[in-house]
Protein backbone atom coordinates (compact mmCIF):
# COMPACT_ATOMS: atom_id res chain seq x y z
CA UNK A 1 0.00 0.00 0.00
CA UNK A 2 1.39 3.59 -0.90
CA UNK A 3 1.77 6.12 1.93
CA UNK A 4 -1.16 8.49 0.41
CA UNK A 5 -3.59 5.11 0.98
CA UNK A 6 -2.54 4.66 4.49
CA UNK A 7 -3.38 8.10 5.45
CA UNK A 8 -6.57 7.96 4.29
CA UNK A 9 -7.08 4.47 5.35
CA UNK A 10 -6.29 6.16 8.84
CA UNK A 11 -8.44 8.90 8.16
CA UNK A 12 -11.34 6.65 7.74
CA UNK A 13 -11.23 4.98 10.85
CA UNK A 14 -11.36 8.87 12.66
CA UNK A 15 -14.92 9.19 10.78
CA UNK A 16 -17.67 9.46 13.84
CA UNK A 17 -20.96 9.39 11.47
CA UNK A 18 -22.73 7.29 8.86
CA UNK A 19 -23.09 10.55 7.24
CA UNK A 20 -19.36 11.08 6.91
CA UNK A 21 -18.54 7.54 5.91
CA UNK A 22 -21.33 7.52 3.72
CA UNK A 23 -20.13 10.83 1.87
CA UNK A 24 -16.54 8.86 1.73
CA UNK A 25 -18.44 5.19 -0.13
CA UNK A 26 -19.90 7.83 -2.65
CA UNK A 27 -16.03 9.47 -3.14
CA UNK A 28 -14.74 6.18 -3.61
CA UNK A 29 -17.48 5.24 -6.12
CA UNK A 30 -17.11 7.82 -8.27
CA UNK A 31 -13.38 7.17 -8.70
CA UNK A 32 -14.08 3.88 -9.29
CA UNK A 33 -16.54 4.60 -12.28
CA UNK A 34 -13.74 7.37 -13.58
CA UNK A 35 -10.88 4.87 -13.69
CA UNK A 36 -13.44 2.46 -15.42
CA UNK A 37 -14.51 4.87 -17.88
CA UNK A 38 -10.53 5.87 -18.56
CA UNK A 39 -9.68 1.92 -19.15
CA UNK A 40 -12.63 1.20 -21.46
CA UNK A 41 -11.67 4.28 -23.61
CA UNK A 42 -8.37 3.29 -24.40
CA UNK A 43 -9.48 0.12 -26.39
CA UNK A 44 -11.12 -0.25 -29.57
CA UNK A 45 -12.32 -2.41 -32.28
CA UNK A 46 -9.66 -4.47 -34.12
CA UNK A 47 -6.51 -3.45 -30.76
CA UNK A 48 -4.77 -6.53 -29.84
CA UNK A 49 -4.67 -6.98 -26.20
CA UNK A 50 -4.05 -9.89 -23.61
CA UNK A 51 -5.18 -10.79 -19.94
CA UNK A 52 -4.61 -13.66 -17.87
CA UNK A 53 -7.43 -15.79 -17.67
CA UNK A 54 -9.18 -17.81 -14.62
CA UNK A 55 -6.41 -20.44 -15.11
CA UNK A 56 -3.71 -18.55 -15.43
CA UNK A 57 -2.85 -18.80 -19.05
CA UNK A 58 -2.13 -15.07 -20.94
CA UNK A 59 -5.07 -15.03 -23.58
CA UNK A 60 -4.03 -12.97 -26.53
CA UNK A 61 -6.99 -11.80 -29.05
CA UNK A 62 -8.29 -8.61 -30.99
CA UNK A 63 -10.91 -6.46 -29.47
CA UNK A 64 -14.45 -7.37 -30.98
CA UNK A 65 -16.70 -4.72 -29.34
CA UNK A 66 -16.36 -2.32 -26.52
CA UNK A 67 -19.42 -2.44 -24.29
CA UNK A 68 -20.13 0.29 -20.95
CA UNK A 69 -18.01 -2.01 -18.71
CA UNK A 70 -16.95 -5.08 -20.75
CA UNK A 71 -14.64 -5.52 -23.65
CA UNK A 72 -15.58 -8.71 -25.92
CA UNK A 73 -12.38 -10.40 -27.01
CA UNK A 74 -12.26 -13.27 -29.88
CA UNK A 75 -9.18 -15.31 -29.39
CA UNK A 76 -8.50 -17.39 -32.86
CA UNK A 77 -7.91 -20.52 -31.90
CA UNK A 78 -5.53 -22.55 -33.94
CA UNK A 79 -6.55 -26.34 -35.11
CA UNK A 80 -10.17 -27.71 -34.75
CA UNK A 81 -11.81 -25.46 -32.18
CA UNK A 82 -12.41 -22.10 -34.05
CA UNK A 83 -13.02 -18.94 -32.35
CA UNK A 84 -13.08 -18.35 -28.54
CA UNK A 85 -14.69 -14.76 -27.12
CA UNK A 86 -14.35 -13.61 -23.76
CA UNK A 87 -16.41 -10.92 -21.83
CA UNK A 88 -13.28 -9.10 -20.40
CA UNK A 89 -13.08 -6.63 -17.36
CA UNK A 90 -10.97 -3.38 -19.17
CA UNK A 91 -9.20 -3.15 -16.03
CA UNK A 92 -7.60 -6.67 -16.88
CA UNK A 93 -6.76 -5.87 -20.33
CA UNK A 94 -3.26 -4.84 -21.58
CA UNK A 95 -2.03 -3.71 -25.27
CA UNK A 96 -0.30 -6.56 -26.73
């Protein structure tokens, strides 16, 4: 954890009323949908990009469609099984 998230993590635990943490869960959210919105504009159709999926294996594919919160990836998959698409966080997605 950086130094700038420990003070505030000790800032939080000061906070007296629901009001005031309450006002805090609405910062926090906000930032949140900001630094989702900033991800998901960086990508669009046709990018190649990779994440690591469930298993652990680095999926490499070509952006298919960018949705609010999702990016749709189509991995082409050599041999016999044709084309994989995953519904991909943008937060786990990385030019390749």
């Amino acid at each position: 954890m950086t130094a700038l998230a420990n003070t505030i993590a000790d800032n939080i635990r000061q906070l007296k009323t629901q009001d005031e943490v309450n006002l805090v869960i609405e910062a926090i959210k906000l930032q949140m949908t900001y630094l989702s919105r900033k991800n998901i504009r960086q990508f669009t159709k046709g990018d190649k990009v990779k994440f690591t999926a469930r298993n652990g294996t680095v999926v490499v594919g070509t952006v298919d469609k960018v949705n609010q919160k999702t990016v749709l990836v189509k991995q082409n998959n050599p041999g016999m099984f044709g084309t994989t698409t995953y519904k991909v966080p943008a937060g786990m997605l990385v030019s390749a």
